[in-house]
C-alpha atoms as a PDB file:
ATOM      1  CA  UNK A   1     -34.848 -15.485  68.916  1.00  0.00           C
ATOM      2  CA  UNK A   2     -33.933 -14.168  65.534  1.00  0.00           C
ATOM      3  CA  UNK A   3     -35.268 -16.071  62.488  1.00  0.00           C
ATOM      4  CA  UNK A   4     -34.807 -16.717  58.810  1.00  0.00           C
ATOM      5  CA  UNK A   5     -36.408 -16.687  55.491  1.00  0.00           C
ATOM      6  CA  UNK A   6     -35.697 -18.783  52.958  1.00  0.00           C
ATOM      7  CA  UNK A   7     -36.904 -18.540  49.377  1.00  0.00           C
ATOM      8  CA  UNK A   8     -37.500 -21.380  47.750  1.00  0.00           C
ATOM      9  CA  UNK A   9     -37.004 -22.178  43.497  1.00  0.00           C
ATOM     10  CA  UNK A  10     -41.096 -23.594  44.300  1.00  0.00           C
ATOM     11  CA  UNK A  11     -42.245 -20.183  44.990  1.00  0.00           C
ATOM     12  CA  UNK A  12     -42.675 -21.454  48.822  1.00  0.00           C
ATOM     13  CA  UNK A  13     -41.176 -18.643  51.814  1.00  0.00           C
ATOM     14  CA  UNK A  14     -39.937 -20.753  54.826  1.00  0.00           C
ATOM     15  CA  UNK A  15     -39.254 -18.883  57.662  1.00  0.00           C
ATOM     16  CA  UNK A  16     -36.756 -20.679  59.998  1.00  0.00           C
ATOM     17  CA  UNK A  17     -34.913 -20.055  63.711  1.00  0.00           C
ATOM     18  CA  UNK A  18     -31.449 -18.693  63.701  1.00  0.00           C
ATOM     19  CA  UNK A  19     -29.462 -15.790  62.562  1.00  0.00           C
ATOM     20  CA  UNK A  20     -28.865 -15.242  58.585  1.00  0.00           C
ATOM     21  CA  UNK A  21     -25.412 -16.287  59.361  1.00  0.00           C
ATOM     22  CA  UNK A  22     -26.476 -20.319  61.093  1.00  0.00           C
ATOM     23  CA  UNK A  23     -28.999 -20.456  58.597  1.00  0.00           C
ATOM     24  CA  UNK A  24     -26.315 -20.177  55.982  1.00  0.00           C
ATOM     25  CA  UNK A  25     -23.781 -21.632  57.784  1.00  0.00           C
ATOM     26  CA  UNK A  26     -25.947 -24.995  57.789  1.00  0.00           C
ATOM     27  CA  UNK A  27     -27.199 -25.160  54.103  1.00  0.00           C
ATOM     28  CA  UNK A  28     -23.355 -24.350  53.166  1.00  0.00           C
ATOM     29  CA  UNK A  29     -22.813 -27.617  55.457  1.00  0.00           C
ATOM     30  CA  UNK A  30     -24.776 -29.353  53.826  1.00  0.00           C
ATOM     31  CA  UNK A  31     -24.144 -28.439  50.238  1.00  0.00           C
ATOM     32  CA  UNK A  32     -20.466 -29.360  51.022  1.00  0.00           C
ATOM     33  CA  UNK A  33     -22.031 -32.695  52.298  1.00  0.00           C
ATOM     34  CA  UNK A  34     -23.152 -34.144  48.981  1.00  0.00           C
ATOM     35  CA  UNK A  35     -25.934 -33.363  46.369  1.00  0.00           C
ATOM     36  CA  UNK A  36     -28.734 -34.861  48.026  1.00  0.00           C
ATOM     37  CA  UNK A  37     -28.119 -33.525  51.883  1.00  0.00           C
ATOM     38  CA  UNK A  38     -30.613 -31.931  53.849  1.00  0.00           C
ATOM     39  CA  UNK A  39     -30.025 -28.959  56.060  1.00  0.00           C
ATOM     40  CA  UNK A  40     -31.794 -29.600  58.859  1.00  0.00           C
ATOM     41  CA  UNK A  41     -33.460 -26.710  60.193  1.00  0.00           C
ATOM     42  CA  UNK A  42     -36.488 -25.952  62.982  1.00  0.00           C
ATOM     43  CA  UNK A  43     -40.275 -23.519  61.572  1.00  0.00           C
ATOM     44  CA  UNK A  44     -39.631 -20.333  63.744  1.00  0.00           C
ATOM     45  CA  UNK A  45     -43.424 -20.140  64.538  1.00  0.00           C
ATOM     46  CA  UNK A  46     -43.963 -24.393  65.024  1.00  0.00           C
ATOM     47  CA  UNK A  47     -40.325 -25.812  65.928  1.00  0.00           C
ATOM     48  CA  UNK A  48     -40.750 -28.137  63.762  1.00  0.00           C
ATOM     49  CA  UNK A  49     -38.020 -29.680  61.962  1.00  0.00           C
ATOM     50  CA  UNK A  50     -37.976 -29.749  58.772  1.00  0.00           C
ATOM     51  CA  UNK A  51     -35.128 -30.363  55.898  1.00  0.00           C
ATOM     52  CA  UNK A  52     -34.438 -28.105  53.104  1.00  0.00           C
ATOM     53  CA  UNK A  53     -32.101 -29.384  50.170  1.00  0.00           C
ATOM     54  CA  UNK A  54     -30.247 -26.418  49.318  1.00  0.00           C
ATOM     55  CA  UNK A  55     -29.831 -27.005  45.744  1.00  0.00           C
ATOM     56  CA  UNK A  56     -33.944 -25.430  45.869  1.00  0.00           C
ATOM     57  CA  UNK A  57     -32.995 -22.167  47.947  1.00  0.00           C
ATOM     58  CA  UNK A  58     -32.878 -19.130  45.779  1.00  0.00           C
ATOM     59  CA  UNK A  59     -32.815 -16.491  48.477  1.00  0.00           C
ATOM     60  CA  UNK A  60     -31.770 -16.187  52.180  1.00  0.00           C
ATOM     61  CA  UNK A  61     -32.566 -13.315  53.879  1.00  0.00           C
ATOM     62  CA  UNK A  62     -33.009 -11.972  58.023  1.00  0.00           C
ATOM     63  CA  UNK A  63     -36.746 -11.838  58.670  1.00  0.00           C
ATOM     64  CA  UNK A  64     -36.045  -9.525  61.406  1.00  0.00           C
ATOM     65  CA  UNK A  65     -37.006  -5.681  60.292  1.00  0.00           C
ATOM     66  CA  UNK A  66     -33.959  -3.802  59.762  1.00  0.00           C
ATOM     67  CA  UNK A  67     -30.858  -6.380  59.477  1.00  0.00           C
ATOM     68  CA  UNK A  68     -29.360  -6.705  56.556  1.00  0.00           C
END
């Protein structure tokens, strides 16, 4: 499964499941959603879910080796 990371304006790396393009696709969602949205997104290593407010990303980038 391909995963995600996502830099965060705290200085905190999240890596998350999905492409570079659903992982962006779902914190544009939820920008377009209102100021204080989540994007609700699952820990590639835990499956977790966990919400990231996407005014706090800085960075989104493929965390698999040679994508860009």
């Amino acid at each position: 499964m391909a995963s995600t990371t996502i830099s965060l304006a705290t200085g905190e790396h999240l890596e998350v499941g999905g492409s570079l393009e659903e992982v962006a696709k779902q914190l544009e969602d939820a920008t377009r959603s209102g100021a204080g949205t989540f994007a609700w997104l699952h820990d590639a290593a835990s499956g977790e879910r966990i919400g990231v407010r996407p005014a706090h990303v800085l960075v989104v980038r493929s965390a698999e080796l040679g994508e860009r």
